[in-house]
N, C-alpha and C. Protein backbone atom coordinates (compact mmCIF):
# COMPACT_ATOMS: atom_id res chain seq x y z
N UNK A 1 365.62 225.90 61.71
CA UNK A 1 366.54 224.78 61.81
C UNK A 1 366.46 224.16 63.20
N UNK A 2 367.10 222.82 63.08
CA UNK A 2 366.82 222.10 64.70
C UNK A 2 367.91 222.37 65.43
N UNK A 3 368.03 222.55 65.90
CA UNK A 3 369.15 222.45 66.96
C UNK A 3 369.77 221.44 67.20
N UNK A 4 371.32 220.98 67.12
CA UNK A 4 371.44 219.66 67.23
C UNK A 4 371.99 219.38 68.47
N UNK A 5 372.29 218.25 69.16
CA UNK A 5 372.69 218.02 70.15
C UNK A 5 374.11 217.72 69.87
N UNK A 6 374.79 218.37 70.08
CA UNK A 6 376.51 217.72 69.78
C UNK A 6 376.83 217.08 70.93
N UNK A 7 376.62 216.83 72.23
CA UNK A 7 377.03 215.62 72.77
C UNK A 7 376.55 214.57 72.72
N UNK A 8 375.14 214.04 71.98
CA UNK A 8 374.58 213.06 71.81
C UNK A 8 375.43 212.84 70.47
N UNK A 9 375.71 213.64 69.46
CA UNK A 9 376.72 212.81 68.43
C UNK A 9 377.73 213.07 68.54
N UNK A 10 378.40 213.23 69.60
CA UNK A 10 379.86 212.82 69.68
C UNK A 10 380.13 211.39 70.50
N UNK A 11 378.93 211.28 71.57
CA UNK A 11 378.74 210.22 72.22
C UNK A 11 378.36 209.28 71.31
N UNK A 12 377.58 209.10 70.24
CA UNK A 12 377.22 207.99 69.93
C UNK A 12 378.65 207.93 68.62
N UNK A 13 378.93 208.90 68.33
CA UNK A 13 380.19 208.43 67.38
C UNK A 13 381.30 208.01 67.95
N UNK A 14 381.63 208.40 69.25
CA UNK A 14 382.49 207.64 69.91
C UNK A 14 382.40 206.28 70.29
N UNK A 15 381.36 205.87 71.18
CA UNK A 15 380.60 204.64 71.08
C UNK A 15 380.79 203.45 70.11
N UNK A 16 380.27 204.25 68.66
CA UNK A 16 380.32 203.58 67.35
C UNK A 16 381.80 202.77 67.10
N UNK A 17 382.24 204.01 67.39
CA UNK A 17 383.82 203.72 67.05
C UNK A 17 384.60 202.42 67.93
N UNK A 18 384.37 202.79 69.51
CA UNK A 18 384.85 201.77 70.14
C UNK A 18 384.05 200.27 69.97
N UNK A 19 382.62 200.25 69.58
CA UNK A 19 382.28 198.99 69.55
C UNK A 19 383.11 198.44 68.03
N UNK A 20 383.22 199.26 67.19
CA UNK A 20 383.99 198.56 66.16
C UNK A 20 385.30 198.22 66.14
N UNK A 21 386.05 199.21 67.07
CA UNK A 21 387.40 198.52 67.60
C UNK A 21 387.30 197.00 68.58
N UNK A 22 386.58 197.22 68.97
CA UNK A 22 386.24 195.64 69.63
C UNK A 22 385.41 194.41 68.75
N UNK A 23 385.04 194.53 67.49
CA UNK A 23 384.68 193.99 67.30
C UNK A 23 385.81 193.08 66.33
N UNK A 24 386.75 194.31 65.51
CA UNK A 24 387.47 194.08 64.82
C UNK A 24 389.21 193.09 65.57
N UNK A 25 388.92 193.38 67.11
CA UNK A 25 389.73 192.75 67.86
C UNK A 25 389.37 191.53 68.18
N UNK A 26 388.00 191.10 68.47
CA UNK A 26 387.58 189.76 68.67
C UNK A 26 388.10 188.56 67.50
N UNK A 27 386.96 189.50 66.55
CA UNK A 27 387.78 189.04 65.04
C UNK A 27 389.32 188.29 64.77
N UNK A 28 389.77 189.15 64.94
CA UNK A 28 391.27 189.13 64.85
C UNK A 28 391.53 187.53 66.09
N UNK A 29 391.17 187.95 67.48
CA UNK A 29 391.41 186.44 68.04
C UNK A 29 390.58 185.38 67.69
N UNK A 30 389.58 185.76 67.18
CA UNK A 30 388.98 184.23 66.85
C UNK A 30 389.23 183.63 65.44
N UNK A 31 390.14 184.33 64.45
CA UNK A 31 390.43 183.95 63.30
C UNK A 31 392.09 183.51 63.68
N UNK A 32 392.78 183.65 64.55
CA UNK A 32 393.77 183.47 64.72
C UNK A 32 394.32 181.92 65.41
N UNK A 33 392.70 182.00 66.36
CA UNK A 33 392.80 180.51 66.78
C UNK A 33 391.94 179.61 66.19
N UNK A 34 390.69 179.94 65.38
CA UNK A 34 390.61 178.97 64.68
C UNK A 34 391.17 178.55 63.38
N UNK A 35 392.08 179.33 62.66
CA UNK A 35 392.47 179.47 61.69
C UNK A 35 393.55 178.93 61.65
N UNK A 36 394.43 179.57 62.96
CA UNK A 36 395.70 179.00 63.46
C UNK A 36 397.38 179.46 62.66
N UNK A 37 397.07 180.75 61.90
CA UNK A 37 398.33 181.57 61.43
C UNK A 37 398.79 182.81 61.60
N UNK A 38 399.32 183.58 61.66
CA UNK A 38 399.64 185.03 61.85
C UNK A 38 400.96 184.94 60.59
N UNK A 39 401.40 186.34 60.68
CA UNK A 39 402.83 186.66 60.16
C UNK A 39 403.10 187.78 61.27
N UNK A 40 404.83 187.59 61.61
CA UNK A 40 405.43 188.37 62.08
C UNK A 40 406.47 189.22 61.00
N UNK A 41 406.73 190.41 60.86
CA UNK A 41 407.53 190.57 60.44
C UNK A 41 408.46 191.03 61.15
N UNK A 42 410.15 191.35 60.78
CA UNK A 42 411.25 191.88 61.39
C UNK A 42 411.54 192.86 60.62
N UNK A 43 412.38 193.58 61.78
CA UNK A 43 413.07 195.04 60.90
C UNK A 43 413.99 194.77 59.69
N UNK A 44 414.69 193.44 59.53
CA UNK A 44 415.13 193.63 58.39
C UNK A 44 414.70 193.21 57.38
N UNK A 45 413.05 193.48 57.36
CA UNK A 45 412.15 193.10 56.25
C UNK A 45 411.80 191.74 56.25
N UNK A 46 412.20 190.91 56.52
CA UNK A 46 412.03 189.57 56.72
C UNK A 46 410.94 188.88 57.26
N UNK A 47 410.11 187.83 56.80
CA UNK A 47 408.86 187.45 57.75
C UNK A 47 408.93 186.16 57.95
N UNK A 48 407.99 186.06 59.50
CA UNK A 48 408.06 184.75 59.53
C UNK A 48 406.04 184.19 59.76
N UNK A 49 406.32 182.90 59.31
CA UNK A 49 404.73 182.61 59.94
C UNK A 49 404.72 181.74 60.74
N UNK A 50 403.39 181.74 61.70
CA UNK A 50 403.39 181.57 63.06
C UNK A 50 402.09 180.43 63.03
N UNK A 51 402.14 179.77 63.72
CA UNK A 51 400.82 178.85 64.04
C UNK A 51 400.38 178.61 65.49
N UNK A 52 399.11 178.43 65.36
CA UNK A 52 398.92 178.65 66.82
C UNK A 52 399.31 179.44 67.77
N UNK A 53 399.81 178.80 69.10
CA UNK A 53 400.27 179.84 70.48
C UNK A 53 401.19 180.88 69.72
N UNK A 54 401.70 180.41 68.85
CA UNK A 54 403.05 180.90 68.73
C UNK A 54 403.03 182.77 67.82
N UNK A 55 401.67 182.65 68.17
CA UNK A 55 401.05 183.66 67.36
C UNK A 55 401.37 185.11 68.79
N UNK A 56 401.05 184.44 69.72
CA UNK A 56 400.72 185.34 70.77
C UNK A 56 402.25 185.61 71.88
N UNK A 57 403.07 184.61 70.98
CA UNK A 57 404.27 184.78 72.13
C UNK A 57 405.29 186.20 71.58
């Protein structure tokens, strides 16, 4: 059997992971401003929707 390197796959699964958290964050701002909606919700279940800036305040 080979021997595996467990810090080369923990490094590259970590890696993996953070480039997809960033990718999925870009995402998220560039669909927000070109798209131009969000929803907020409140604790008493209630939502509101947001356009534009008003996404980020």
């Amino acid at each position: 059997m080979k021997n595996i390197r467990w810090k080369r796959v923990l490094l590259t699964t970590g890696l993996a992971t953070l480039a997809i958290l960033i990718v999925v964050t870009a995402y998220r701002e560039w669909q927000v401003k070109t798209q131009g909606w969000c929803v907020r919700f409140s604790a008493n279940g209630s939502r509101k929707v947001l356009y534009g800036d008003d996404c980020w305040k």
